[in-house]
Protein backbone atom coordinates (compact mmCIF):
# COMPACT_ATOMS: atom_id res chain seq x y z
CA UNK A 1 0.00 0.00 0.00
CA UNK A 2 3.25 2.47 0.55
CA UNK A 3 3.98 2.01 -2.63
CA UNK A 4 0.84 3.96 -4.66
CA UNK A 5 1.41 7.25 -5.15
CA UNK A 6 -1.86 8.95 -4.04
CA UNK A 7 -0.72 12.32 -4.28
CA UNK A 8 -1.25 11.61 -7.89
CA UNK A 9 -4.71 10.65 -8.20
CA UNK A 10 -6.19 13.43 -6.37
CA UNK A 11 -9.88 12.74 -7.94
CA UNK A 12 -9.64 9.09 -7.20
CA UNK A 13 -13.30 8.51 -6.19
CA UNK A 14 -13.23 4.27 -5.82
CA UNK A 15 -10.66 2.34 -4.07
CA UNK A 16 -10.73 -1.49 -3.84
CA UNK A 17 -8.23 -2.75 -1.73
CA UNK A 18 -9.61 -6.89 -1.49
CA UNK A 19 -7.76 -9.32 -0.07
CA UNK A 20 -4.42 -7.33 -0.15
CA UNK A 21 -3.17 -8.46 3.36
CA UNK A 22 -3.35 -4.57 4.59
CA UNK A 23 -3.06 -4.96 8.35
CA UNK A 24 -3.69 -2.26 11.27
CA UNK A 25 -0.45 -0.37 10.27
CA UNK A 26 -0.87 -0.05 6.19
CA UNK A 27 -4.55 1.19 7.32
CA UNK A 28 -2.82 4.16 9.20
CA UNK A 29 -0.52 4.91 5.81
CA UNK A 30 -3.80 4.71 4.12
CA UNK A 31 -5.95 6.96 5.98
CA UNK A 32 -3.04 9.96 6.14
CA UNK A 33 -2.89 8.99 2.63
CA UNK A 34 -6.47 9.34 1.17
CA UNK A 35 -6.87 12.43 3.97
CA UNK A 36 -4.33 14.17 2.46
CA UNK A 37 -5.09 13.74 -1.10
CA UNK A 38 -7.96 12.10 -1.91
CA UNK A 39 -11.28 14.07 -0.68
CA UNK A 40 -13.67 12.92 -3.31
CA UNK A 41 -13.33 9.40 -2.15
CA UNK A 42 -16.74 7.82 -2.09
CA UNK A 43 -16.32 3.68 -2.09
CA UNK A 44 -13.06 2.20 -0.11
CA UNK A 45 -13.60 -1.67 -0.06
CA UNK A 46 -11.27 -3.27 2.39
CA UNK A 47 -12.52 -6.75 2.11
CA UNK A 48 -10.69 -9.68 4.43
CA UNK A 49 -7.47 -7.07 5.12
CA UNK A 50 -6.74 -7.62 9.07
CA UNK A 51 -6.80 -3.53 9.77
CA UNK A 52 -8.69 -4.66 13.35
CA UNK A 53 -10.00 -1.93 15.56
CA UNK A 54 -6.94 -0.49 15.20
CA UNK A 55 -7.47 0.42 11.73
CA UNK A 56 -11.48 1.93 12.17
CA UNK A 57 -9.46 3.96 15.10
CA UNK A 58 -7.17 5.67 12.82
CA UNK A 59 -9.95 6.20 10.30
CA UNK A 60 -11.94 7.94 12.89
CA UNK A 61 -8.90 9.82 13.30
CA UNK A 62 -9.10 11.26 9.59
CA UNK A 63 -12.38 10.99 8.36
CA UNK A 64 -13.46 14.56 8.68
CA UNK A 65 -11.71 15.20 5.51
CA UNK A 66 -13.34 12.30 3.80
CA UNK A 67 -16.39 14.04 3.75
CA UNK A 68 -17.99 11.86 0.65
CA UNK A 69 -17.63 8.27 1.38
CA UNK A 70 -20.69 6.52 0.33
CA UNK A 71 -20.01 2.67 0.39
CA UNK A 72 -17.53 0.79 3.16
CA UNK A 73 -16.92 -2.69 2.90
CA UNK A 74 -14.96 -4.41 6.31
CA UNK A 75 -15.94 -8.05 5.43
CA UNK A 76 -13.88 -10.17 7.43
CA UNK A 77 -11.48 -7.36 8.73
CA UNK A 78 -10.85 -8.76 12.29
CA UNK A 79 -12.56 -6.12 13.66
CA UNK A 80 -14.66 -6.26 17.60
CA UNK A 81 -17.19 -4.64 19.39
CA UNK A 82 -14.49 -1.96 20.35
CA UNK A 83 -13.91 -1.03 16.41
CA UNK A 84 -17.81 -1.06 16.02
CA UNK A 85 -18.10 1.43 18.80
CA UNK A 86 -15.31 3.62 17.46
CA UNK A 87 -17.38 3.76 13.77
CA UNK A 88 -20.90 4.36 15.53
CA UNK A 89 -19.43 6.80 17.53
CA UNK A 90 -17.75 8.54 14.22
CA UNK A 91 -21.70 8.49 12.69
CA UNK A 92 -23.39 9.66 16.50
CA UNK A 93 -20.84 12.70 15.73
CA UNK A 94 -21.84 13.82 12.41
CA UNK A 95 -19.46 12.06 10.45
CA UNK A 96 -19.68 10.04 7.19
CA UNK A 97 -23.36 11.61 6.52
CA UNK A 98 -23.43 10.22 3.11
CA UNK A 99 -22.78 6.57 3.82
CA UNK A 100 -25.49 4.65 1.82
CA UNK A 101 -23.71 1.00 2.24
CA UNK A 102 -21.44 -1.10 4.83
CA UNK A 103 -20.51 -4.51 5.66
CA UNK A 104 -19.79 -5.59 8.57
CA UNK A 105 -19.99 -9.02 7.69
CA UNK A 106 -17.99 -12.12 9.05
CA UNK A 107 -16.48 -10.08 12.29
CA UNK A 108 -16.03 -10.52 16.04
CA UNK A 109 -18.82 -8.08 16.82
CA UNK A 110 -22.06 -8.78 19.03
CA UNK A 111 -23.43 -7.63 22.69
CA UNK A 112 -21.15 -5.10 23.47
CA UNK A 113 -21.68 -2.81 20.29
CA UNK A 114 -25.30 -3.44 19.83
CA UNK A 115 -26.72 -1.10 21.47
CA UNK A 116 -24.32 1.59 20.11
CA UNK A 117 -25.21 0.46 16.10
CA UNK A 118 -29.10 1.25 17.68
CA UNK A 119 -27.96 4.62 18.54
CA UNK A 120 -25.82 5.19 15.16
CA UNK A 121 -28.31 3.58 12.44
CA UNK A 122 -30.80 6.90 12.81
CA UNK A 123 -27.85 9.28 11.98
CA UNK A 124 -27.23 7.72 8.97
CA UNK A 125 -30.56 8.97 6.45
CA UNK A 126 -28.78 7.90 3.06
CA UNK A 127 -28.38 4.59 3.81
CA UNK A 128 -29.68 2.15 2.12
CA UNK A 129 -27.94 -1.02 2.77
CA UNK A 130 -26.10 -3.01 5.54
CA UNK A 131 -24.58 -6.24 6.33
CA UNK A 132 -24.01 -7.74 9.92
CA UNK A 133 -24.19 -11.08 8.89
CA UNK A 134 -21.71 -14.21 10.80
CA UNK A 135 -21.06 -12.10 13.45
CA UNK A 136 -22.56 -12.81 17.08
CA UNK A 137 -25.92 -10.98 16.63
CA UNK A 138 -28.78 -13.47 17.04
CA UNK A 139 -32.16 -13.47 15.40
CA UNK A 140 -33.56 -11.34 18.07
CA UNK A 141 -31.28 -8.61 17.62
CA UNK A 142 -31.67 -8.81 13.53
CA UNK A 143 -34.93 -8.20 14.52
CA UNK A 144 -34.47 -5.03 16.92
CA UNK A 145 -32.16 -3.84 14.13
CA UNK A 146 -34.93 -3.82 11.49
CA UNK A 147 -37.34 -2.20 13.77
CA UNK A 148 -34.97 0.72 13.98
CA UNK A 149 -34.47 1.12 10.50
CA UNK A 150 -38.40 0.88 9.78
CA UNK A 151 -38.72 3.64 12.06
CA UNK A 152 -37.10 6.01 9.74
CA UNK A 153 -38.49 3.92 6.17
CA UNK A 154 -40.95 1.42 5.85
CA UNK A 155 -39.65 -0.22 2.93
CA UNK A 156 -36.53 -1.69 4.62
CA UNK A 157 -36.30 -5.52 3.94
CA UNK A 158 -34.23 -8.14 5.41
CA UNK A 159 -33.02 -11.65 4.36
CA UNK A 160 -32.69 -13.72 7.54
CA UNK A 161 -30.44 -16.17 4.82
CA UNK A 162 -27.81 -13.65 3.85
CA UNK A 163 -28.00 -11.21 6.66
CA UNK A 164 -29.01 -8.73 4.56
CA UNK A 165 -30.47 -5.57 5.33
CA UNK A 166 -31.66 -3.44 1.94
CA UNK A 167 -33.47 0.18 1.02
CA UNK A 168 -35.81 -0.97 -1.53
CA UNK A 169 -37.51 2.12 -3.95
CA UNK A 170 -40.69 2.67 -3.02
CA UNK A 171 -41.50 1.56 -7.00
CA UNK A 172 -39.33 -1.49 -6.85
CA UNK A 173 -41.45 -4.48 -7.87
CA UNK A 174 -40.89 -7.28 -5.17
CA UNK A 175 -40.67 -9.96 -8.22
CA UNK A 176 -38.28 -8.22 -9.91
CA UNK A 177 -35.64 -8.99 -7.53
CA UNK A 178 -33.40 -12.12 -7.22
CA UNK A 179 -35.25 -14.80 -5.48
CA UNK A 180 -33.24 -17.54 -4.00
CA UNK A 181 -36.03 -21.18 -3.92
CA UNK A 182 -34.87 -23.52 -1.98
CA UNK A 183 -38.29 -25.09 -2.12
CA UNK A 184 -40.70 -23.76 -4.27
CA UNK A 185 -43.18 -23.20 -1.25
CA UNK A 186 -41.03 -20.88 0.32
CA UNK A 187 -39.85 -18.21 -1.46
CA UNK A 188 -37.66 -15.13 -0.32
CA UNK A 189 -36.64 -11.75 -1.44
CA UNK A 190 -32.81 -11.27 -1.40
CA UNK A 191 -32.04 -7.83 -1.17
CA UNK A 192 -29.89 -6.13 -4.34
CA UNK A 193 -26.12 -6.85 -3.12
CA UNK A 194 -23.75 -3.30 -3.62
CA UNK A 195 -21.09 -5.20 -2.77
CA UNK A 196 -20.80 -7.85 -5.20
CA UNK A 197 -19.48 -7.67 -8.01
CA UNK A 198 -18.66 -9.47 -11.29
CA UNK A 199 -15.50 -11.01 -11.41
C-alpha cells in the first residue's frame, strides 16, 4: 500500500483494496494517505485485510476530511465490538453523513456494540444497505435492528439467509428482484447486493 502514489490521483473517487493483506499499520498509511489527497473518495472496499480496531481507530482519526464516502466494505477485517463502537461513535458525531452502504460481515462483533449500532443507524438517512451477517448478533437482535431502521423507512427488507439488510424504492417491484427457492413453497426476497461484483 506504501507504494501507490496517491498524491497523484487526487480525484480518485473508488478504491478497492480486497484481499491485499493490509493490516492495522498499512490502514494508518492509508488513511493519512487518502486524507491528504484524496477528498472525493466515495467507495473504499477493504474486504478480508486484518486492519482490526486499530485500523477503524485511525480512520476515525481522519475521516473529517473524507467528507464523501458513500459505500464501506470491512468483510472479514478482524474487527470487535471496540472497532464497532469507534465507527458508531464517528456516525453519532456527524461524520460520514453520506454513507449509503457497509458490511460488517464475518467479524467478532455482538453484545457489546449493539446497542451503540441502535444509537448510530438513525444518523445515517442515506443509507440504504447493511450487512451484519456471521457475526454474534442473534435473530432477536436482527430483529431489533430492522425495527430501527423501519422507524425512519418502511420499505426496509431483510433476508434472515444472507443477513441482509436493503433500502428498496418505493416503486421497486418485489418480483423483480433475485429470489433464492430452496423449495418452491417458500420463497424469499434477497435484497440487491452493492457489494458484489462481477469477477
Amino acid at each position: 500500500i506504501e507504494q501507490i502514489k496517491f498524491n497523484s490521483i487526487p480525484h480518485l473517487e473508488s478504491l478497492i483494496l480486497r484481499e491485499n493483506q493490509i493490516t492495522s499499520k498499512g490502514m494508518l498509511h492509508l488513511c493519512d494517505e487518502l486524507s491528504s489527497f484524496c477528498p472525493a473518495l466515495r467507495i473504499l472496499d477493504l474486504y478480508d485485510n486484518l486492519i482490526e480496531d486499530d485500523g477503524i481507530t485511525f480512520l476515525s482519526k481522519k475521516v473529517d476530511r473524507l467528507k464523501f464516502i458513500e459505500l464501506l466494505d470491512f468483510w472479514n477485517c478482524g474487527i470487535t465490538d471496540k472497532g464497532v463502537n469507534v465507527f458508531c461513535d464517528m456516525i453519532i458525531k456527524g461524520s460520514l453523513s453520506e454513507l449509503d452502504s457497509i458490511n460488517f460481515k464475518n467479524n467478532q462483533i455482538g453484545e457489546e456494540s449493539f446497542q451503540t449500532i441502535l444509537k448510530a443507524l438513525p444518523y445515517l438517512k442515506n443509507l440504504k444497505y447493511c450487512n451484519f451477517s456471521q457475526t454474534k448478533f442473534t435473530e432477536t437482535d436482527f430483529d431489533e435492528i430492522l425495527k430501527c431502521l423501519l422507524s425512519n423507512n418502511q420499505n426496509w427488507k431483510f433476508n434472515m439467509n444472507s443477513g441482509e439488510f436493503c433500502l428498496l424504492k418505493e416503486d421497486t417491484d418485489e418480483s423483480s428482484l433475485i429470489v433464492n427457492e430452496p423449495k418452491k413453497e417458500d420463497k424469499e426476497i434477497i435484497p440487491q447486493n452493492p457489494f458484489m461484483r462481477k469477477n
